[in-house]
N, C-alpha and C. Protein backbone atom coordinates (compact mmCIF):
# COMPACT_ATOMS: atom_id res chain seq x y z
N UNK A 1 -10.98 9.59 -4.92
CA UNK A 1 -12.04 9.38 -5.87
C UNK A 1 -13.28 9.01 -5.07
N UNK A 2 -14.39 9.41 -5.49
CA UNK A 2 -15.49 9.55 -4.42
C UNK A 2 -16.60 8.25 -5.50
N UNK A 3 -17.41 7.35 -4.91
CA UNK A 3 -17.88 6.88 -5.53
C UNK A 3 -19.59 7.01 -5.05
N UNK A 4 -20.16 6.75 -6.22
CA UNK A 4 -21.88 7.24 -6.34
C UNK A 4 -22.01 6.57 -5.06
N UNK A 5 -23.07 6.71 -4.32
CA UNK A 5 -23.80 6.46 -3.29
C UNK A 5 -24.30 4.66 -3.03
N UNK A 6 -23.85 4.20 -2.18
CA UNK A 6 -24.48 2.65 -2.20
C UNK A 6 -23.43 1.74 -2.81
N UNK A 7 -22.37 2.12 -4.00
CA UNK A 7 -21.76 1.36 -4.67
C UNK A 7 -20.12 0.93 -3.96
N UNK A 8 -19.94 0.11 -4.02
CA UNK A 8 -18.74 -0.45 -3.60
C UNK A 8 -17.76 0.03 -4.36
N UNK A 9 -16.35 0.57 -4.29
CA UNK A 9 -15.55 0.68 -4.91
C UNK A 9 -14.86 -0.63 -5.71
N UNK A 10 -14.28 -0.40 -6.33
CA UNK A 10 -13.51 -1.37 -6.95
C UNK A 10 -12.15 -1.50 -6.30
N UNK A 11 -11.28 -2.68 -6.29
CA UNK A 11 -10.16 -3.04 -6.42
C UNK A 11 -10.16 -4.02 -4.81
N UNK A 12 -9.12 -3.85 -4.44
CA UNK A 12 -8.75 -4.56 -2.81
C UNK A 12 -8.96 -4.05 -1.39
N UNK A 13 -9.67 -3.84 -0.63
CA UNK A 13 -8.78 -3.52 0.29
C UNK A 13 -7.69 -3.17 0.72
N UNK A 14 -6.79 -2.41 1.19
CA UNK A 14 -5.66 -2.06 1.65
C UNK A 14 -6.05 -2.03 3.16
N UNK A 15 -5.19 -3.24 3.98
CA UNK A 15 -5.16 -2.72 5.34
C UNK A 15 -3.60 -2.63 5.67
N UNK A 16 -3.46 -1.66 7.01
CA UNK A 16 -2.03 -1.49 7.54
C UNK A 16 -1.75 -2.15 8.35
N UNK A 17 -0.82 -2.86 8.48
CA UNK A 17 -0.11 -3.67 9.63
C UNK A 17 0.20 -2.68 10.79
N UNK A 18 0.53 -3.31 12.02
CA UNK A 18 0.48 -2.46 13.17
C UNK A 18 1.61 -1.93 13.33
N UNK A 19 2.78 -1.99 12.06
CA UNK A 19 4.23 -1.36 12.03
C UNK A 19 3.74 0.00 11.60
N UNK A 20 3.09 -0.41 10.09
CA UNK A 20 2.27 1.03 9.64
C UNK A 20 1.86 1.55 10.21
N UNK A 21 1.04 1.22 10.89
CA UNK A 21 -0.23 2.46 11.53
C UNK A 21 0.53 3.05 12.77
N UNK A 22 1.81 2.49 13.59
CA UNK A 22 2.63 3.37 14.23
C UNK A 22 2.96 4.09 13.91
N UNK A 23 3.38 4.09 12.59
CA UNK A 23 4.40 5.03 12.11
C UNK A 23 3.70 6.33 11.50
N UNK A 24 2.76 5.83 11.04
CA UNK A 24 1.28 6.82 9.91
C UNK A 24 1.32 8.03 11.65
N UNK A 25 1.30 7.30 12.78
CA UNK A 25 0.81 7.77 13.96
C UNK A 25 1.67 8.51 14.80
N UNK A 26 2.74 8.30 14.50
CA UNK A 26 4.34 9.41 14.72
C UNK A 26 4.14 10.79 14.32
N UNK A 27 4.21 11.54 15.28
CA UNK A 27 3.86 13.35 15.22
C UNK A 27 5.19 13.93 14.98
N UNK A 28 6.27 13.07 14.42
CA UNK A 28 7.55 13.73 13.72
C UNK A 28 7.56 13.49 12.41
N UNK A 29 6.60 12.46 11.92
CA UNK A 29 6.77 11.78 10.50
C UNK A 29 6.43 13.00 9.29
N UNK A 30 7.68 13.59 8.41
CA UNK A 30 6.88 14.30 7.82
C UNK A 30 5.84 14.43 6.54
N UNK A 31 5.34 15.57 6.40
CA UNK A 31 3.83 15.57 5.92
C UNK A 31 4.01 14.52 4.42
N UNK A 32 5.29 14.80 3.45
CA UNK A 32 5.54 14.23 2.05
C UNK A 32 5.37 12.91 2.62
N UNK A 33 6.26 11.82 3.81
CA UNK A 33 5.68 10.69 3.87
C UNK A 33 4.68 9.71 3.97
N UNK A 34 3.49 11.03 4.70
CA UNK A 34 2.52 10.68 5.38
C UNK A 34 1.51 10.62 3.77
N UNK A 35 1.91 11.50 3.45
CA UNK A 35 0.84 11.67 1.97
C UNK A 35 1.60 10.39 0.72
N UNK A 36 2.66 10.35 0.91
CA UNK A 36 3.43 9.11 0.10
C UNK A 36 2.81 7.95 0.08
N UNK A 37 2.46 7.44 1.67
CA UNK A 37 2.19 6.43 2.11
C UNK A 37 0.20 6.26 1.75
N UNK A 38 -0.38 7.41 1.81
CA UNK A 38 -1.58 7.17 2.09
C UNK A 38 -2.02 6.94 0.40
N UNK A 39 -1.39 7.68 -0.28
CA UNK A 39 -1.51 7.58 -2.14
C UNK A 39 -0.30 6.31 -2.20
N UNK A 40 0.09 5.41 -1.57
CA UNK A 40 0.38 4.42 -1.92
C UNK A 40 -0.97 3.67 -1.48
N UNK A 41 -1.56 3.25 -0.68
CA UNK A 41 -3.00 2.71 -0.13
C UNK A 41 -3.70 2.55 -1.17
N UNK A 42 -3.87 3.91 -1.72
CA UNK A 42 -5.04 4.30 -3.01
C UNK A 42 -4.68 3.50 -4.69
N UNK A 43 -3.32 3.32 -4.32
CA UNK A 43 -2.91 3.10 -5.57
C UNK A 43 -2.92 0.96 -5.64
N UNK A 44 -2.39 0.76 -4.84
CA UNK A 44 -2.80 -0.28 -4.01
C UNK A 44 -4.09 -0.51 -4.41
N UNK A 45 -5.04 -0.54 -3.81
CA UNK A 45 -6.35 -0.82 -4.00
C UNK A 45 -7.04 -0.95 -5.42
N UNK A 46 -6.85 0.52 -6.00
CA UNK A 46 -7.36 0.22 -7.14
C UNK A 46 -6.96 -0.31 -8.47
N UNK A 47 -5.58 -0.83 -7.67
CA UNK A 47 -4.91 -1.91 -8.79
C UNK A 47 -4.90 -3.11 -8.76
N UNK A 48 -5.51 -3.50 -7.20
CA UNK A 48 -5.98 -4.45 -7.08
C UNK A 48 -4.39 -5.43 -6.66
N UNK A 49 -3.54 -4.34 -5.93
CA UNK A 49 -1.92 -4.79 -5.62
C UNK A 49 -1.04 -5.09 -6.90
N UNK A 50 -1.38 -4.57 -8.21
CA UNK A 50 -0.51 -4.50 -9.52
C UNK A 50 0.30 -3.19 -9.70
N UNK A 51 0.52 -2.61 -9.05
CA UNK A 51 0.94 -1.04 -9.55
C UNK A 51 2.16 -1.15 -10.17
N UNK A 52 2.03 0.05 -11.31
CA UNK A 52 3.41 0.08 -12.21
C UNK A 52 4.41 0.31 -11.27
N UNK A 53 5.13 -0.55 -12.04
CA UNK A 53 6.78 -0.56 -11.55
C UNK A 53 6.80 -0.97 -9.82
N UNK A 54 5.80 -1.96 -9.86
CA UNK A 54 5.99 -2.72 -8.20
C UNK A 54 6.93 -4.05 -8.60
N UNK A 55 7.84 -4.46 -7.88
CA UNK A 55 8.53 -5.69 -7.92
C UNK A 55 7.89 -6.73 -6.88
N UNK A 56 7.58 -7.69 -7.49
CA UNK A 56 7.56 -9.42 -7.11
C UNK A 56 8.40 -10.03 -6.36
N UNK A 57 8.36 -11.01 -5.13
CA UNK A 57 9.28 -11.57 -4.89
C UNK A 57 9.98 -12.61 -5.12
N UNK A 58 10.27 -13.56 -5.54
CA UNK A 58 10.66 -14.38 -6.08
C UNK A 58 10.02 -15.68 -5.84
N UNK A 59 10.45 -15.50 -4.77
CA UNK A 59 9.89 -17.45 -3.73
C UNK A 59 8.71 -17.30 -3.18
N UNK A 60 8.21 -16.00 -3.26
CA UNK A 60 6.82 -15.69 -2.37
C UNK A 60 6.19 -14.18 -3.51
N UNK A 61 5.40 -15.03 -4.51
CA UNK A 61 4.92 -13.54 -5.59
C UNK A 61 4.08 -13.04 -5.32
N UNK A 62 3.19 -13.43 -4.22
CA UNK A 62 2.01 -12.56 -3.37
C UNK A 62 2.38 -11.05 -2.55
N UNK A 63 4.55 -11.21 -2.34
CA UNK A 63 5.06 -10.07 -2.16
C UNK A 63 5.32 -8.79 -3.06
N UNK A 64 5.12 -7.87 -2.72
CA UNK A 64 5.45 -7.16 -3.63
C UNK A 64 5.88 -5.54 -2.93
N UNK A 65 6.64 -4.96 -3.51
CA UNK A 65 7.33 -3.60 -3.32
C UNK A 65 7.03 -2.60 -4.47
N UNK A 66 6.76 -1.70 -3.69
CA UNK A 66 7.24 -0.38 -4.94
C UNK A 66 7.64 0.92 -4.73
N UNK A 67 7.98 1.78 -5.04
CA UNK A 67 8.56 3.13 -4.81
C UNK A 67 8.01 4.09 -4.25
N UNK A 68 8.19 4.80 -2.95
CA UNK A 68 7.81 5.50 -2.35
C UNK A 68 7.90 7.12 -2.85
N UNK A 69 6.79 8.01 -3.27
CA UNK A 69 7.63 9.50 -3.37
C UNK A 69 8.23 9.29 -4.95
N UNK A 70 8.42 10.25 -5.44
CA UNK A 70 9.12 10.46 -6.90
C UNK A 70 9.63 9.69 -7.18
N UNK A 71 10.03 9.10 -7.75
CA UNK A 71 10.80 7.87 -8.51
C UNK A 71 11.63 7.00 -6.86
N UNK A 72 10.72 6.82 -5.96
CA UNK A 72 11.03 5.94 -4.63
C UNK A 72 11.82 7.09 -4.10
N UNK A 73 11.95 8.35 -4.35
CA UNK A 73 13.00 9.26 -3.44
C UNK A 73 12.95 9.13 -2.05
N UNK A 74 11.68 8.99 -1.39
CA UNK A 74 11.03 8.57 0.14
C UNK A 74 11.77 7.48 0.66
N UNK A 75 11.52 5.79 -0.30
CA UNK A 75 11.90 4.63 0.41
C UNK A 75 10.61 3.76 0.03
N UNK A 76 10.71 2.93 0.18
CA UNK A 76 9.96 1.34 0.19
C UNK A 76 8.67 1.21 0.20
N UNK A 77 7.53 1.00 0.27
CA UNK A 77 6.36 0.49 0.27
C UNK A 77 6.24 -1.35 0.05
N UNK A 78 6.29 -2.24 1.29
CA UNK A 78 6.34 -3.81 0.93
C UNK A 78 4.89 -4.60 1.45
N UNK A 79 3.94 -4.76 0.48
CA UNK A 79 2.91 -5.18 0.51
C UNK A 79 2.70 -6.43 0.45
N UNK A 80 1.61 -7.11 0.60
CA UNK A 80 1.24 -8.47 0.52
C UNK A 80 -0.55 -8.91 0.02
N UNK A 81 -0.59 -9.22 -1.07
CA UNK A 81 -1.77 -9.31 -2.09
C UNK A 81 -2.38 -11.12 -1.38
N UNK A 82 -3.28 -10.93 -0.57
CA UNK A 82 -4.22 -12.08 0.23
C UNK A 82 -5.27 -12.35 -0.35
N UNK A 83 -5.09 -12.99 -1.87
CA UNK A 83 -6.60 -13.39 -2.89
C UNK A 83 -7.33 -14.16 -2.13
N UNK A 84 -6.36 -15.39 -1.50
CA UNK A 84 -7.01 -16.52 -1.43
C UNK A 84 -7.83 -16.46 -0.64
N UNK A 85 -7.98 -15.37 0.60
CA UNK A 85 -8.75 -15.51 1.73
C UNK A 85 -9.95 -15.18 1.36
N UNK A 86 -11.16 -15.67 2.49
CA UNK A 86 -11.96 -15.51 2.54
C UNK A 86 -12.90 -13.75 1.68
N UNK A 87 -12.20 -13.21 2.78
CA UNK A 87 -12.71 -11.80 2.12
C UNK A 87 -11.37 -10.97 1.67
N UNK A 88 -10.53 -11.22 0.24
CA UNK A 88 -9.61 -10.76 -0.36
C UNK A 88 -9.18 -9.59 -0.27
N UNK A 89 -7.78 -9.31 0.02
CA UNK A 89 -7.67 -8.05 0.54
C UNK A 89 -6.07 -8.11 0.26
N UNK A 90 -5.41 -6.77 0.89
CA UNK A 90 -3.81 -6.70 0.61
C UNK A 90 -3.45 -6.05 1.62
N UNK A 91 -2.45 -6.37 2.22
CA UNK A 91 -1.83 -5.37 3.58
C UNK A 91 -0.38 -5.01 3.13
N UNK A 92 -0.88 -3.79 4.25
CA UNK A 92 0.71 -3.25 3.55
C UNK A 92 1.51 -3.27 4.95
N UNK A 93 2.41 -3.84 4.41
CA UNK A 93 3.37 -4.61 6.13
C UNK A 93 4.30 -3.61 6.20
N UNK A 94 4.97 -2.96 5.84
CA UNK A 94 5.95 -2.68 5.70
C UNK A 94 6.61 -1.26 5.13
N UNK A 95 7.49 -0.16 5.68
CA UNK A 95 7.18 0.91 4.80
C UNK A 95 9.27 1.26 4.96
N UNK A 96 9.57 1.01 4.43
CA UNK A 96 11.49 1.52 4.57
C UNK A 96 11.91 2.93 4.12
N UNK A 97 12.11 3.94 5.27
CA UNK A 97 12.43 5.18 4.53
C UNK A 97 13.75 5.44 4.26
N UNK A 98 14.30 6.47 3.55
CA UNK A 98 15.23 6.76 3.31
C UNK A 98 16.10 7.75 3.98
């Protein structure tokens, strides 16, 4: 989604942890994961780390997971929603394939 000129998008930040961005960076990884992962980012962001059908963690609800690929057919997506900081944002730590 492209936004007018000058204007900030809406939602969070999404940054990748340095597990992610190895893996985003793997020249075997194939193309469905790579696009799984990057429309997880997008989805991420402009939900502001709420996306349908993401699970909570229990003892720590700033965690959260959700389904990779068609109904999670891929594997894992495990994020972390950082309101409190300074400049609010969400990283995504974590990616478990199948």
């Amino acid at each position: 989604m492209s936004e007018p000129y000058g204007e900030e998008p809406e939602g969070l930040p999404c940054v990748l942890s340095e597990e992610v961005t190895q893996l985003l960076m793997d020249k075997n990884l194939p193309g469905d994961v790579f696009g799984a992962i990057v429309a997880a980012t997008v989805v991420i962001n402009e939900t502001t780390g709420e996306v349908p059908g993401s699970t909570a963690s229990a003892k720590w609800p700033q965690q959260r997971r959700m389904p990779l690929g068609a109904d999670g057919s891929l594997g894992i997506a495990e994020y972390v929603i950082v309101a409190d900081a300074d400049l609010p944002h969400i990283v995504l730590t974590r990616i478990q394939l199948y």
